[in-house]
PDBML (XML) file of the C-alpha atoms, coordinates in Angstrom:
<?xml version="1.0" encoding="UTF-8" ?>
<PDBx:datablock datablockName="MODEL"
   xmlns:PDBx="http://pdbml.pdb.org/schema/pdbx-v50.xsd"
   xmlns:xsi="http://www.w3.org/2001/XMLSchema-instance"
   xsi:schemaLocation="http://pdbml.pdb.org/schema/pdbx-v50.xsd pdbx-v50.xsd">
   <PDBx:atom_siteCategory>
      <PDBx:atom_site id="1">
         <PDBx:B_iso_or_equiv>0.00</PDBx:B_iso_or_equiv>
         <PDBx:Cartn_x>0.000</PDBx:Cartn_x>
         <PDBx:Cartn_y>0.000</PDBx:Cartn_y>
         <PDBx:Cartn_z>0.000</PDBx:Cartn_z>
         <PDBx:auth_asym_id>A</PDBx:auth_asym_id>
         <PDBx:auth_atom_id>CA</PDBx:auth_atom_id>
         <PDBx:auth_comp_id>UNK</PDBx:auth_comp_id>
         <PDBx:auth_seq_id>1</PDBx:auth_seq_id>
         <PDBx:group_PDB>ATOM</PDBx:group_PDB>
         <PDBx:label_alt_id xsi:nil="true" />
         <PDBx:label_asym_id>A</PDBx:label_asym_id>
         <PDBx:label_atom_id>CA</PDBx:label_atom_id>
         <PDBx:label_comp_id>UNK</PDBx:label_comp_id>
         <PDBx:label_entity_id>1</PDBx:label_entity_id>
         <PDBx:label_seq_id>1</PDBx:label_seq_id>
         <PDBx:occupancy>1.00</PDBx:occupancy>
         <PDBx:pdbx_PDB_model_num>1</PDBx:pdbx_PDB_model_num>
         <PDBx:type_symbol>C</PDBx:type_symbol>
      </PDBx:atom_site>
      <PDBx:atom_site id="2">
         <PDBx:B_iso_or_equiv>0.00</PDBx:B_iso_or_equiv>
         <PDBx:Cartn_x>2.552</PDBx:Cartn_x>
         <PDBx:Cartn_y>2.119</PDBx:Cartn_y>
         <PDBx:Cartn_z>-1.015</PDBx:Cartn_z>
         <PDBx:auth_asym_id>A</PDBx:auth_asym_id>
         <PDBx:auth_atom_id>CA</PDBx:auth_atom_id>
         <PDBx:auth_comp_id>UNK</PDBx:auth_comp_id>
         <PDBx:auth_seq_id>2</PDBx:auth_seq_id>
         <PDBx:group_PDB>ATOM</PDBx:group_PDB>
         <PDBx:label_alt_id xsi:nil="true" />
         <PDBx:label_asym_id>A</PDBx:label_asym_id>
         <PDBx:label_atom_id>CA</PDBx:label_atom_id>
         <PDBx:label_comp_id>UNK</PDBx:label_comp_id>
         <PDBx:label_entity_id>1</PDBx:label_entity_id>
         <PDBx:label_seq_id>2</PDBx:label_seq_id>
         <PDBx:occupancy>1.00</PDBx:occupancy>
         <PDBx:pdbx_PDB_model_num>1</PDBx:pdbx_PDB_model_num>
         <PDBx:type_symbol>C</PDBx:type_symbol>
      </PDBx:atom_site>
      <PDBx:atom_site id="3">
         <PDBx:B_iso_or_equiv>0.00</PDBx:B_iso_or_equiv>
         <PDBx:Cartn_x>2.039</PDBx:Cartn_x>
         <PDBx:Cartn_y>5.936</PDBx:Cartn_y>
         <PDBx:Cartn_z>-0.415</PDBx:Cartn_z>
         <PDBx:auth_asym_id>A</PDBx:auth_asym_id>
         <PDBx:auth_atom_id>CA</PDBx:auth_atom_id>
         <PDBx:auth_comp_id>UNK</PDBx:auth_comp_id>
         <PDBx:auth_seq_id>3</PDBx:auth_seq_id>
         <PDBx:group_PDB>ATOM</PDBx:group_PDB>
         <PDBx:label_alt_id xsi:nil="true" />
         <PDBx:label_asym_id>A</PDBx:label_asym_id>
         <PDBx:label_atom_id>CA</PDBx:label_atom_id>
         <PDBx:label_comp_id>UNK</PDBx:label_comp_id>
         <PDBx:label_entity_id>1</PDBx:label_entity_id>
         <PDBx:label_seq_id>3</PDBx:label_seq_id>
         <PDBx:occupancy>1.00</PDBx:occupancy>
         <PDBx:pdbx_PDB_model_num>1</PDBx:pdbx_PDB_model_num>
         <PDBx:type_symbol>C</PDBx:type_symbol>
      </PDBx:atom_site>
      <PDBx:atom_site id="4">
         <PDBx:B_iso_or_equiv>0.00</PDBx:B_iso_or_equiv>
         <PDBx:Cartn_x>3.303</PDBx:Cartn_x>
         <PDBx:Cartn_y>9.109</PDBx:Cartn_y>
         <PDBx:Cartn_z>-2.405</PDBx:Cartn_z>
         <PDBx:auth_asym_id>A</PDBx:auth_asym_id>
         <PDBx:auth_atom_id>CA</PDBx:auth_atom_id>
         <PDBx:auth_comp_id>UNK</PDBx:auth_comp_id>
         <PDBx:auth_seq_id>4</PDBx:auth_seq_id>
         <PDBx:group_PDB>ATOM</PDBx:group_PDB>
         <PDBx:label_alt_id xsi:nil="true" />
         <PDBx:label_asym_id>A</PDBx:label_asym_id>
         <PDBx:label_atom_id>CA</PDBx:label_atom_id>
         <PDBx:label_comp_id>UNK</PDBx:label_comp_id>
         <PDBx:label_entity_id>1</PDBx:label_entity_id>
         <PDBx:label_seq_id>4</PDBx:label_seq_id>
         <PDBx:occupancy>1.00</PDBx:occupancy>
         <PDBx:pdbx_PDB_model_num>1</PDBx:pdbx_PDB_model_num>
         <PDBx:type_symbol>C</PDBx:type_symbol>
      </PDBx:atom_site>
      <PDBx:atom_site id="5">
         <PDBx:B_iso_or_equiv>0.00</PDBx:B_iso_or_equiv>
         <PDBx:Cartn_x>5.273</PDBx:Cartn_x>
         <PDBx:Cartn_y>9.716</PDBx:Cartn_y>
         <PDBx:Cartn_z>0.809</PDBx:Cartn_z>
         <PDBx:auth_asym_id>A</PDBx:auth_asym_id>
         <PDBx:auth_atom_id>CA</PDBx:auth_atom_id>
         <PDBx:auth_comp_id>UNK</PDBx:auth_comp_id>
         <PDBx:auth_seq_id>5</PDBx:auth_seq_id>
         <PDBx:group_PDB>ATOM</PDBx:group_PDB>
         <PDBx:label_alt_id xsi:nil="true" />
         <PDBx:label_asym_id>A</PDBx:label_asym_id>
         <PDBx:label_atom_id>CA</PDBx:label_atom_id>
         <PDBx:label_comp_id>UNK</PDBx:label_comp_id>
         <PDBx:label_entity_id>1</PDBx:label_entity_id>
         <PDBx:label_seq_id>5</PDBx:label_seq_id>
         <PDBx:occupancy>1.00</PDBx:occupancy>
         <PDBx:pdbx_PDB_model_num>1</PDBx:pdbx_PDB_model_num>
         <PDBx:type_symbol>C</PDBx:type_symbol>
      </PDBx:atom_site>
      <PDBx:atom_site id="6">
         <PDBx:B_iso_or_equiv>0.00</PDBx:B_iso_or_equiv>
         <PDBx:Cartn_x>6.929</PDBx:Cartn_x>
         <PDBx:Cartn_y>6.706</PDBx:Cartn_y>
         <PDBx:Cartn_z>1.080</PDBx:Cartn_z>
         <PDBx:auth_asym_id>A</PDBx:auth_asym_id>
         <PDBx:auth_atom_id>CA</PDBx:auth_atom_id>
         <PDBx:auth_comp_id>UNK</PDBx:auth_comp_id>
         <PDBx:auth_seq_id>6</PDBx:auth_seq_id>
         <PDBx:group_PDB>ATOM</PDBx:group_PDB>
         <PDBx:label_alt_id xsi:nil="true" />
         <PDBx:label_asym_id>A</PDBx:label_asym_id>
         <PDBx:label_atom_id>CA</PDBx:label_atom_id>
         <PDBx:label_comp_id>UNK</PDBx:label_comp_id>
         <PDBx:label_entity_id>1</PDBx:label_entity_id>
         <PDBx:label_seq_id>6</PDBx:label_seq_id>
         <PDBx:occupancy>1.00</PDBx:occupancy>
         <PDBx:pdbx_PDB_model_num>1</PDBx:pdbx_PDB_model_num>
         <PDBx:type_symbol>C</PDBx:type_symbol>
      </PDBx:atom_site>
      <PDBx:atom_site id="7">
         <PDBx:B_iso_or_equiv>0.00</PDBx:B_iso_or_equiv>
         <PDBx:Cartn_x>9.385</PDBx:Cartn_x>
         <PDBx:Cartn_y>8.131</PDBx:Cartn_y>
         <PDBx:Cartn_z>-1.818</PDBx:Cartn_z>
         <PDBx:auth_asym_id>A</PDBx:auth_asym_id>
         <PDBx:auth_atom_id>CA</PDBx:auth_atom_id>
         <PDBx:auth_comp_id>UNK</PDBx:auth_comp_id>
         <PDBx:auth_seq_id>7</PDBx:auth_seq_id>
         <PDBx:group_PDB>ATOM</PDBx:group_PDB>
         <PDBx:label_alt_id xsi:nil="true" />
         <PDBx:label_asym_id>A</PDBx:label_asym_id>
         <PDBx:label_atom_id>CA</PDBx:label_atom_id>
         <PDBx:label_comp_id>UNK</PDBx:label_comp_id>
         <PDBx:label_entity_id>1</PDBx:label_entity_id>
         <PDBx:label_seq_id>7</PDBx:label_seq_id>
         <PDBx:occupancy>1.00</PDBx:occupancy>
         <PDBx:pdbx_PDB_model_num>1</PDBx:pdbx_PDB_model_num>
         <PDBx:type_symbol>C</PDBx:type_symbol>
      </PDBx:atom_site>
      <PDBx:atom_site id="8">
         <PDBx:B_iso_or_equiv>0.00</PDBx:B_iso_or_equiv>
         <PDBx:Cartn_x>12.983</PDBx:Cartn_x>
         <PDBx:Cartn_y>7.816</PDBx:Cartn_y>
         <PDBx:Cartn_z>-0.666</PDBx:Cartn_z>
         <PDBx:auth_asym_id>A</PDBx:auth_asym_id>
         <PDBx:auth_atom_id>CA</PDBx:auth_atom_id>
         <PDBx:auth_comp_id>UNK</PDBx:auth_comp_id>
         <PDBx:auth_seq_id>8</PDBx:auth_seq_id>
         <PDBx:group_PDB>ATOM</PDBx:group_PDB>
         <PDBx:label_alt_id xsi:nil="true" />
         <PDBx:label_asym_id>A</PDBx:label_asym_id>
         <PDBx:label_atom_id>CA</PDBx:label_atom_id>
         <PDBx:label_comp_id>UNK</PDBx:label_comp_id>
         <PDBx:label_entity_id>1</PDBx:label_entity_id>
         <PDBx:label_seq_id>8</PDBx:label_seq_id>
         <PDBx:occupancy>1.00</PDBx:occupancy>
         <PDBx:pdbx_PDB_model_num>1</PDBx:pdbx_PDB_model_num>
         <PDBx:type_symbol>C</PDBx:type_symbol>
      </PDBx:atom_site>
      <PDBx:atom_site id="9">
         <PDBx:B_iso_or_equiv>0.00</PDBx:B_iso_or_equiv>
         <PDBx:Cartn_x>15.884</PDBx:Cartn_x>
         <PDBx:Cartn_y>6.268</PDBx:Cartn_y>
         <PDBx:Cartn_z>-1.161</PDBx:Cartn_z>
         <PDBx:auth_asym_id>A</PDBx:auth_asym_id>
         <PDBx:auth_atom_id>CA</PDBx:auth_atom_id>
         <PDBx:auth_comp_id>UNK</PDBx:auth_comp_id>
         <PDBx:auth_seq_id>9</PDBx:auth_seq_id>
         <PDBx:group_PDB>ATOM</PDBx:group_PDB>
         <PDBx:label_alt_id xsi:nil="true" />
         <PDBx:label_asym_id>A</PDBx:label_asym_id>
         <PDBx:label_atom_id>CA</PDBx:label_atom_id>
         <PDBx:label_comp_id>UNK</PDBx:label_comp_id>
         <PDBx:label_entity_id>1</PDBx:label_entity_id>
         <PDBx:label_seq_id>9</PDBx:label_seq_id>
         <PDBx:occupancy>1.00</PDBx:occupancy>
         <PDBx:pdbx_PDB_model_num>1</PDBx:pdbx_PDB_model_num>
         <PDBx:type_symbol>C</PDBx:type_symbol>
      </PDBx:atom_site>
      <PDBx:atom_site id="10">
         <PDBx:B_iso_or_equiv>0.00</PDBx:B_iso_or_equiv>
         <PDBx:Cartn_x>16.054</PDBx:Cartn_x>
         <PDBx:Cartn_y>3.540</PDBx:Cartn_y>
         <PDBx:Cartn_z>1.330</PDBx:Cartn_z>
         <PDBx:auth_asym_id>A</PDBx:auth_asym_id>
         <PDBx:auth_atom_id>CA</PDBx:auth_atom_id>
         <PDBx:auth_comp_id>UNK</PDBx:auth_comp_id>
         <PDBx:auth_seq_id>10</PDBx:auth_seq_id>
         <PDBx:group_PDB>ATOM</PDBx:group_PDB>
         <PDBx:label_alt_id xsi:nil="true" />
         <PDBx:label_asym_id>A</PDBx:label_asym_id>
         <PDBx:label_atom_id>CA</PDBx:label_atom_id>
         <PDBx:label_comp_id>UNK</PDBx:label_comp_id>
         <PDBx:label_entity_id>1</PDBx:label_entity_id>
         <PDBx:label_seq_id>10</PDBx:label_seq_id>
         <PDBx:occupancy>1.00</PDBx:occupancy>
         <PDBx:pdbx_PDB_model_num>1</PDBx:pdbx_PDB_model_num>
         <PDBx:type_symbol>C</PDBx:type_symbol>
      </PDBx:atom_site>
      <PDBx:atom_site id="11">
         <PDBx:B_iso_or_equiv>0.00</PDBx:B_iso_or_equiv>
         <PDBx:Cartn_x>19.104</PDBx:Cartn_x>
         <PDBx:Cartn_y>2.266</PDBx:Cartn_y>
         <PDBx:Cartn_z>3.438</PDBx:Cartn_z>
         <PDBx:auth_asym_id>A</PDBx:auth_asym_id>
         <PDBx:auth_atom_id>CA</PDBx:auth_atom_id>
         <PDBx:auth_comp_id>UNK</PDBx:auth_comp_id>
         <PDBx:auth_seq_id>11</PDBx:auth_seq_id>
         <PDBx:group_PDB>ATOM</PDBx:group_PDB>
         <PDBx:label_alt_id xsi:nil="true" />
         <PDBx:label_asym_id>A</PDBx:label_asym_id>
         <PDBx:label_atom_id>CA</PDBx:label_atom_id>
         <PDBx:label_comp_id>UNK</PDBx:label_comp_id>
         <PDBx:label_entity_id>1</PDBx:label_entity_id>
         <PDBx:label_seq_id>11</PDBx:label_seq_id>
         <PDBx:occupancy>1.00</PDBx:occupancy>
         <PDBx:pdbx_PDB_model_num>1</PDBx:pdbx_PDB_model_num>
         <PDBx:type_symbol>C</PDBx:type_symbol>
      </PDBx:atom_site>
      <PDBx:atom_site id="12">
         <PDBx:B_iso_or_equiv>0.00</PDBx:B_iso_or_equiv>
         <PDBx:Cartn_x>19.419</PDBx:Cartn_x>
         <PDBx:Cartn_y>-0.573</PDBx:Cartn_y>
         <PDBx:Cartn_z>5.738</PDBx:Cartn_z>
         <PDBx:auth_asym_id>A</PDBx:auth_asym_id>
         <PDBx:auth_atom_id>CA</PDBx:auth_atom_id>
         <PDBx:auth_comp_id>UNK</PDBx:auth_comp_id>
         <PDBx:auth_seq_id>12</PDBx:auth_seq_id>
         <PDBx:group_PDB>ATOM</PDBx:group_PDB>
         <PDBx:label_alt_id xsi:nil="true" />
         <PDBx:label_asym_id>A</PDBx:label_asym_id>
         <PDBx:label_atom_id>CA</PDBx:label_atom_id>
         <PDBx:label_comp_id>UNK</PDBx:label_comp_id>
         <PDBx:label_entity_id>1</PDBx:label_entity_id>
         <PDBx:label_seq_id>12</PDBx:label_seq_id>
         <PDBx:occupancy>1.00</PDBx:occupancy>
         <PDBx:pdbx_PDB_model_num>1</PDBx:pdbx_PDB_model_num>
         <PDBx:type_symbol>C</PDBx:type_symbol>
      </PDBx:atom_site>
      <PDBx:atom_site id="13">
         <PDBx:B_iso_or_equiv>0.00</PDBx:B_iso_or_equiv>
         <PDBx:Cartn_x>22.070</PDBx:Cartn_x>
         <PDBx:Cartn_y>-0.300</PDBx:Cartn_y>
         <PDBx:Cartn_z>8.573</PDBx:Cartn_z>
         <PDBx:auth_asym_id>A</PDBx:auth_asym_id>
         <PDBx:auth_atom_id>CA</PDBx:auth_atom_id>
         <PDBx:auth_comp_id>UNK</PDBx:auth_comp_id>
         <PDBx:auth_seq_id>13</PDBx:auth_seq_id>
         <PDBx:group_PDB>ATOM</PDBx:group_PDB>
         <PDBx:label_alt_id xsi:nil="true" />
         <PDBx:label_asym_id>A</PDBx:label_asym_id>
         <PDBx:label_atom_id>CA</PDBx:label_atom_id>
         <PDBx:label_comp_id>UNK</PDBx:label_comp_id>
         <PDBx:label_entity_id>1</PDBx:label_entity_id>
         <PDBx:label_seq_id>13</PDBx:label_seq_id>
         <PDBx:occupancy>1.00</PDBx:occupancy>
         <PDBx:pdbx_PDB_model_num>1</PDBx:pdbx_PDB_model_num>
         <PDBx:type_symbol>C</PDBx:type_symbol>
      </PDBx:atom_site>
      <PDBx:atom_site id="14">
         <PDBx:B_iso_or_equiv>0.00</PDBx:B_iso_or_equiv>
         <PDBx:Cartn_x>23.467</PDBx:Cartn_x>
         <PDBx:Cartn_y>-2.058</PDBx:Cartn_y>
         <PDBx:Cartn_z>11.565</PDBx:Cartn_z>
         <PDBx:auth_asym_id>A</PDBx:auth_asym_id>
         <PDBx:auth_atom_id>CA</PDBx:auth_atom_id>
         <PDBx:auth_comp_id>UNK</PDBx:auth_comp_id>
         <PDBx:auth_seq_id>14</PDBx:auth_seq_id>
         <PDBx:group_PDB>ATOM</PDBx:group_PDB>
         <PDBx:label_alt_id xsi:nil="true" />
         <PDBx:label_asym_id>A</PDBx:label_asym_id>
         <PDBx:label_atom_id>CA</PDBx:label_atom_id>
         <PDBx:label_comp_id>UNK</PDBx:label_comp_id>
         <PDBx:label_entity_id>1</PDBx:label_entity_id>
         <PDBx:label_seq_id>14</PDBx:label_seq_id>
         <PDBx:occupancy>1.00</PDBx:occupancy>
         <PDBx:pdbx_PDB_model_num>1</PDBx:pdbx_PDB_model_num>
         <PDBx:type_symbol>C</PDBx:type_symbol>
      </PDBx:atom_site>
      <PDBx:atom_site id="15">
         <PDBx:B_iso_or_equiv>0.00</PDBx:B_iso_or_equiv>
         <PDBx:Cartn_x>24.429</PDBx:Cartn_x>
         <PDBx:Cartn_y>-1.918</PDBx:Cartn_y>
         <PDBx:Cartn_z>15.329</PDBx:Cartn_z>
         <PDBx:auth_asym_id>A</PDBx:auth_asym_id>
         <PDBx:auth_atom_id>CA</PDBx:auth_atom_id>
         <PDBx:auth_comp_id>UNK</PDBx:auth_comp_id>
         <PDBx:auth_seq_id>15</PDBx:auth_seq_id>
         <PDBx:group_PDB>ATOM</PDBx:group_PDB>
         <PDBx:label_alt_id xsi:nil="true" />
         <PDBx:label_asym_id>A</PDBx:label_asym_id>
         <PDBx:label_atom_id>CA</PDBx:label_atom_id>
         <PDBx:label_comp_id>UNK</PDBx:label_comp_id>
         <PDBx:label_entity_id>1</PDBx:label_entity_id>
         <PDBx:label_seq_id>15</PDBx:label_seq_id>
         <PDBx:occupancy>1.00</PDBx:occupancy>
         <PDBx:pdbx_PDB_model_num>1</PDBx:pdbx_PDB_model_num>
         <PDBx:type_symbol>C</PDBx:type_symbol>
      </PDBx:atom_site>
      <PDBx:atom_site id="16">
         <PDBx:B_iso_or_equiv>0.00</PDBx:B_iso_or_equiv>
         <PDBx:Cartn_x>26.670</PDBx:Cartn_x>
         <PDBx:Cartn_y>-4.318</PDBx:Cartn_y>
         <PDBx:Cartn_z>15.711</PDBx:Cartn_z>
         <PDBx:auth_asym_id>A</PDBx:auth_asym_id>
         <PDBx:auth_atom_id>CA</PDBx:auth_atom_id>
         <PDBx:auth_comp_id>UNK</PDBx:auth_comp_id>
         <PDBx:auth_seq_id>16</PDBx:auth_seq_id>
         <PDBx:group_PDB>ATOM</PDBx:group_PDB>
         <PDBx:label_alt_id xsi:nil="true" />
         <PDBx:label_asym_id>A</PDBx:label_asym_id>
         <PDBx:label_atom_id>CA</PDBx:label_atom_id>
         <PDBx:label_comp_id>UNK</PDBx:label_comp_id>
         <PDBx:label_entity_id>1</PDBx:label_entity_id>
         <PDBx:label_seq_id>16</PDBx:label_seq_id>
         <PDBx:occupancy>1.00</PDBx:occupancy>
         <PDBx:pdbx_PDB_model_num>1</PDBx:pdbx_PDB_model_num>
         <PDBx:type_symbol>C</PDBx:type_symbol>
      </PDBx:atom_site>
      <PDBx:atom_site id="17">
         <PDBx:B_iso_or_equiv>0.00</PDBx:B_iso_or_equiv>
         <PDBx:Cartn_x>26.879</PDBx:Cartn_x>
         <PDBx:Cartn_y>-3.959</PDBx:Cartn_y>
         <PDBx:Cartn_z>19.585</PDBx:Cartn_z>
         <PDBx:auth_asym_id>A</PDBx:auth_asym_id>
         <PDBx:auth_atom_id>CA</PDBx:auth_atom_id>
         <PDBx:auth_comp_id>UNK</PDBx:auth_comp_id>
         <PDBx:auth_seq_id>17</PDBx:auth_seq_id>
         <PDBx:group_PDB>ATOM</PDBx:group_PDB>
         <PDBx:label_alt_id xsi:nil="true" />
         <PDBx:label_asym_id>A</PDBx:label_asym_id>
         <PDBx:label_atom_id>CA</PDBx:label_atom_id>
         <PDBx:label_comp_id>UNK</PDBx:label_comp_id>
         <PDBx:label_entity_id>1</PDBx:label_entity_id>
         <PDBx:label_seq_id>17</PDBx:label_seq_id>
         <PDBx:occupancy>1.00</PDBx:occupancy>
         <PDBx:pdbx_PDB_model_num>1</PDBx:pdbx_PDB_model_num>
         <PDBx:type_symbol>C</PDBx:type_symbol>
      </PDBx:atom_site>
      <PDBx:atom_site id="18">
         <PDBx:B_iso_or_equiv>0.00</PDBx:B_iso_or_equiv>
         <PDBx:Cartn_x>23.524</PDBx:Cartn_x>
         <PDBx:Cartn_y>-4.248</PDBx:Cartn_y>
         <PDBx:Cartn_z>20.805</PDBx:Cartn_z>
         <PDBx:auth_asym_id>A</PDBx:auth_asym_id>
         <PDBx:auth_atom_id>CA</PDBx:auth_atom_id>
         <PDBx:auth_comp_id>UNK</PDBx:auth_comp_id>
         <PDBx:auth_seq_id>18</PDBx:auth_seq_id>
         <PDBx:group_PDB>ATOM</PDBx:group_PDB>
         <PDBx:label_alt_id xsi:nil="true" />
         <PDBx:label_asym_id>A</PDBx:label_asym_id>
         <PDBx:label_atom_id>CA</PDBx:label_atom_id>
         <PDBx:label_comp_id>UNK</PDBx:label_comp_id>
         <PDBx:label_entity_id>1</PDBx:label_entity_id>
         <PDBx:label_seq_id>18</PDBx:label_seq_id>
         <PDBx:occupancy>1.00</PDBx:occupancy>
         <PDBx:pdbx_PDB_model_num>1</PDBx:pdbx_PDB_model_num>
         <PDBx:type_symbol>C</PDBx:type_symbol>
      </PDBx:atom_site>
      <PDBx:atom_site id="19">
         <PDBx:B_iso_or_equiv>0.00</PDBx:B_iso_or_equiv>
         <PDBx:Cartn_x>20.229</PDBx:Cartn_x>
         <PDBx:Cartn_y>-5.749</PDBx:Cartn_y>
         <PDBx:Cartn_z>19.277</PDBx:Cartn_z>
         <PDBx:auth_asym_id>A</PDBx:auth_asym_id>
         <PDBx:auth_atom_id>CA</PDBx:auth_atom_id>
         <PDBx:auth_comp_id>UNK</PDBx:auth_comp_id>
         <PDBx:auth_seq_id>19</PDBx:auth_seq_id>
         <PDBx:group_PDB>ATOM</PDBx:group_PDB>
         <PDBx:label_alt_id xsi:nil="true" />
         <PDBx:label_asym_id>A</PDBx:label_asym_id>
         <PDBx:label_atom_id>CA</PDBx:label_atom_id>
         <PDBx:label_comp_id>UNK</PDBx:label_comp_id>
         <PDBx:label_entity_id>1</PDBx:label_entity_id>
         <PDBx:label_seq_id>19</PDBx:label_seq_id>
         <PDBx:occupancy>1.00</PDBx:occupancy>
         <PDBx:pdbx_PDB_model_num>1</PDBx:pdbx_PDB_model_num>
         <PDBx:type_symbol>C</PDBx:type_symbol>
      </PDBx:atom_site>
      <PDBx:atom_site id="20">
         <PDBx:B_iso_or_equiv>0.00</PDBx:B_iso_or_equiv>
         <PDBx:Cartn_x>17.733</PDBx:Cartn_x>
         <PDBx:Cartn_y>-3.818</PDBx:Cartn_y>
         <PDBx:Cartn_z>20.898</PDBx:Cartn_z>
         <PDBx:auth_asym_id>A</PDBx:auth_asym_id>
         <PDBx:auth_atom_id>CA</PDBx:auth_atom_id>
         <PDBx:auth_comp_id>UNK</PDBx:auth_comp_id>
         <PDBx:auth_seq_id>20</PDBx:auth_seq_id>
         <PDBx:group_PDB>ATOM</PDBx:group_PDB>
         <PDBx:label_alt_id xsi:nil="true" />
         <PDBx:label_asym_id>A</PDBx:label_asym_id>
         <PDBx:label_atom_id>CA</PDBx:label_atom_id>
         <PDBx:label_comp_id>UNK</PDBx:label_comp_id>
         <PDBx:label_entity_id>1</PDBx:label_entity_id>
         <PDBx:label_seq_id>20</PDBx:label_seq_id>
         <PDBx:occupancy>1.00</PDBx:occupancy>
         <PDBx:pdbx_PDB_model_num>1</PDBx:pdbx_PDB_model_num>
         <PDBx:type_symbol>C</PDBx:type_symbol>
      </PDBx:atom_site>
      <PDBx:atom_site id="21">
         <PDBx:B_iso_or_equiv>0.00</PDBx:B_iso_or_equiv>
         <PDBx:Cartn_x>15.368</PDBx:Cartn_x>
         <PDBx:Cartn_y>-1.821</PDBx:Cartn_y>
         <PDBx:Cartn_z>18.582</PDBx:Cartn_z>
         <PDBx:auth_asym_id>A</PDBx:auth_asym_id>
         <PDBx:auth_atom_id>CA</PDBx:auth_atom_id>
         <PDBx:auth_comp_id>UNK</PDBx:auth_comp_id>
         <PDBx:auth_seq_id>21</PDBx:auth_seq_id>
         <PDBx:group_PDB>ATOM</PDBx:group_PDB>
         <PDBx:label_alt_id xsi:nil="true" />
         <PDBx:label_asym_id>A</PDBx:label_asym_id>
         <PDBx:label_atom_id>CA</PDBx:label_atom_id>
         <PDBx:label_comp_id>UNK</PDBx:label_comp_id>
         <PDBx:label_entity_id>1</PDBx:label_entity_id>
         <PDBx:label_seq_id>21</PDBx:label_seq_id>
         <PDBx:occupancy>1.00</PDBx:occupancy>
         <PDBx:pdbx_PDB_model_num>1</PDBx:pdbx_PDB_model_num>
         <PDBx:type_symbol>C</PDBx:type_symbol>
      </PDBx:atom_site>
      <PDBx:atom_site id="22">
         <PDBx:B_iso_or_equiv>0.00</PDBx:B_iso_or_equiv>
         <PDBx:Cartn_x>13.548</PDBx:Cartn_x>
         <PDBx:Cartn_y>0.755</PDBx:Cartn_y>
         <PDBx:Cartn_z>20.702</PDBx:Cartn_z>
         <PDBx:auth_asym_id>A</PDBx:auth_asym_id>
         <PDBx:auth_atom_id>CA</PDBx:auth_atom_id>
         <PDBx:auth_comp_id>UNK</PDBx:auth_comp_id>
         <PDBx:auth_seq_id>22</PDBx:auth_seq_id>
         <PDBx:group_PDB>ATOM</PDBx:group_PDB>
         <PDBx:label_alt_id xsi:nil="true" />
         <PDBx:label_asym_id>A</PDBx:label_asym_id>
         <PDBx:label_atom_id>CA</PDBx:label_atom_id>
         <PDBx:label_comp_id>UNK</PDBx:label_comp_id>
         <PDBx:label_entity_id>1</PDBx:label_entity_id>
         <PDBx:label_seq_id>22</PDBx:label_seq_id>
         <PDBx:occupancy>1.00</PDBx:occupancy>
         <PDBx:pdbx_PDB_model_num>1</PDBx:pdbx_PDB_model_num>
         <PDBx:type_symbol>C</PDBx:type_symbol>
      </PDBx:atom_site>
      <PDBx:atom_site id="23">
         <PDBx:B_iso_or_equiv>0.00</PDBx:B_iso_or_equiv>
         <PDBx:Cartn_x>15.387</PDBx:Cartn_x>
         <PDBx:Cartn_y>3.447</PDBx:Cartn_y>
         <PDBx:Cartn_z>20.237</PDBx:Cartn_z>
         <PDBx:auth_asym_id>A</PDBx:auth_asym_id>
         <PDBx:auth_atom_id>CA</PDBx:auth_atom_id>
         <PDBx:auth_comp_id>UNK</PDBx:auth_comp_id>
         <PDBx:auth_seq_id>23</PDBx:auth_seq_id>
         <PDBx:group_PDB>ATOM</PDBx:group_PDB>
         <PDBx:label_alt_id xsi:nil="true" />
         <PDBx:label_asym_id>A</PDBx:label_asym_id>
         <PDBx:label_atom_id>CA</PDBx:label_atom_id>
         <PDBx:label_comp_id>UNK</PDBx:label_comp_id>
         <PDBx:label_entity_id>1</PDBx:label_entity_id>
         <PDBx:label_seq_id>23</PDBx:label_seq_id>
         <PDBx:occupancy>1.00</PDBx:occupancy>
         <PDBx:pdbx_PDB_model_num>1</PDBx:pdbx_PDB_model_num>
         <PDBx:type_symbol>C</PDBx:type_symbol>
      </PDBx:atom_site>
      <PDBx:atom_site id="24">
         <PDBx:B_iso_or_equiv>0.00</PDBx:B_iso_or_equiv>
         <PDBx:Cartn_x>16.014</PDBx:Cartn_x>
         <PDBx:Cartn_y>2.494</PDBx:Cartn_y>
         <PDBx:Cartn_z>16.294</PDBx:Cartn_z>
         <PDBx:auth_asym_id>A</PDBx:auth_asym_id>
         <PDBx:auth_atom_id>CA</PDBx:auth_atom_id>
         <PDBx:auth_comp_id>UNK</PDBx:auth_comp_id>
         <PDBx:auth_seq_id>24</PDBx:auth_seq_id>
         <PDBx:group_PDB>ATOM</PDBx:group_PDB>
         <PDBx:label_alt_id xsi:nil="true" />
         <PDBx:label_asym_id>A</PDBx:label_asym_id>
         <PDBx:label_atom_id>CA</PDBx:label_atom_id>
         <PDBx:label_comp_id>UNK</PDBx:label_comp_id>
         <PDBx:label_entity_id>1</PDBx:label_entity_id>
         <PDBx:label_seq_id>24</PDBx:label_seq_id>
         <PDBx:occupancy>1.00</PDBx:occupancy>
         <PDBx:pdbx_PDB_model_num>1</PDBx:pdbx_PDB_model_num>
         <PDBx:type_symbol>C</PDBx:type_symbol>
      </PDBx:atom_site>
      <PDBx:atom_site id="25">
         <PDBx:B_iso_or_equiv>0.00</PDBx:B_iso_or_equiv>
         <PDBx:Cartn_x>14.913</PDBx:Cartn_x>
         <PDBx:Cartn_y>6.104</PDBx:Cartn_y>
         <PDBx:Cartn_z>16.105</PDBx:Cartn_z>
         <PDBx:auth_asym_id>A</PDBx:auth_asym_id>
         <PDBx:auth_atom_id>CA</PDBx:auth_atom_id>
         <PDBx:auth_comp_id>UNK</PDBx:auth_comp_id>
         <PDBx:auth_seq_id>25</PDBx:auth_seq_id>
         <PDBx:group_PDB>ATOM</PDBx:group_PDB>
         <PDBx:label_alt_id xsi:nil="true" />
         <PDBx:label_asym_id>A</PDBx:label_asym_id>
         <PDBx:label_atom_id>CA</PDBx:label_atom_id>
         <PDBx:label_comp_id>UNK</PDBx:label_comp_id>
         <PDBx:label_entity_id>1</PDBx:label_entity_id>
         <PDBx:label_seq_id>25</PDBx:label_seq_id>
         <PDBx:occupancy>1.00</PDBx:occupancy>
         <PDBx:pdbx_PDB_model_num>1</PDBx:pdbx_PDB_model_num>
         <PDBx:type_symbol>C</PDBx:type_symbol>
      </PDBx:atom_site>
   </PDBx:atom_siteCategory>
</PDBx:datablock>
């Protein structure tokens, strides 16, 4: 359901010293 919006280029990236995700941000 792709949105308008959603235009980007789009990276993926790593922490490679700790797993946790909430503060991905």
């Amino acid at each position: 359901n792709l949105k308008a919006e959603d235009t980007a280029v789009y990276f993926c990236a790593v922490d490679g010293i700790s797993p946790w995700c909430g503060n991905f941000y």
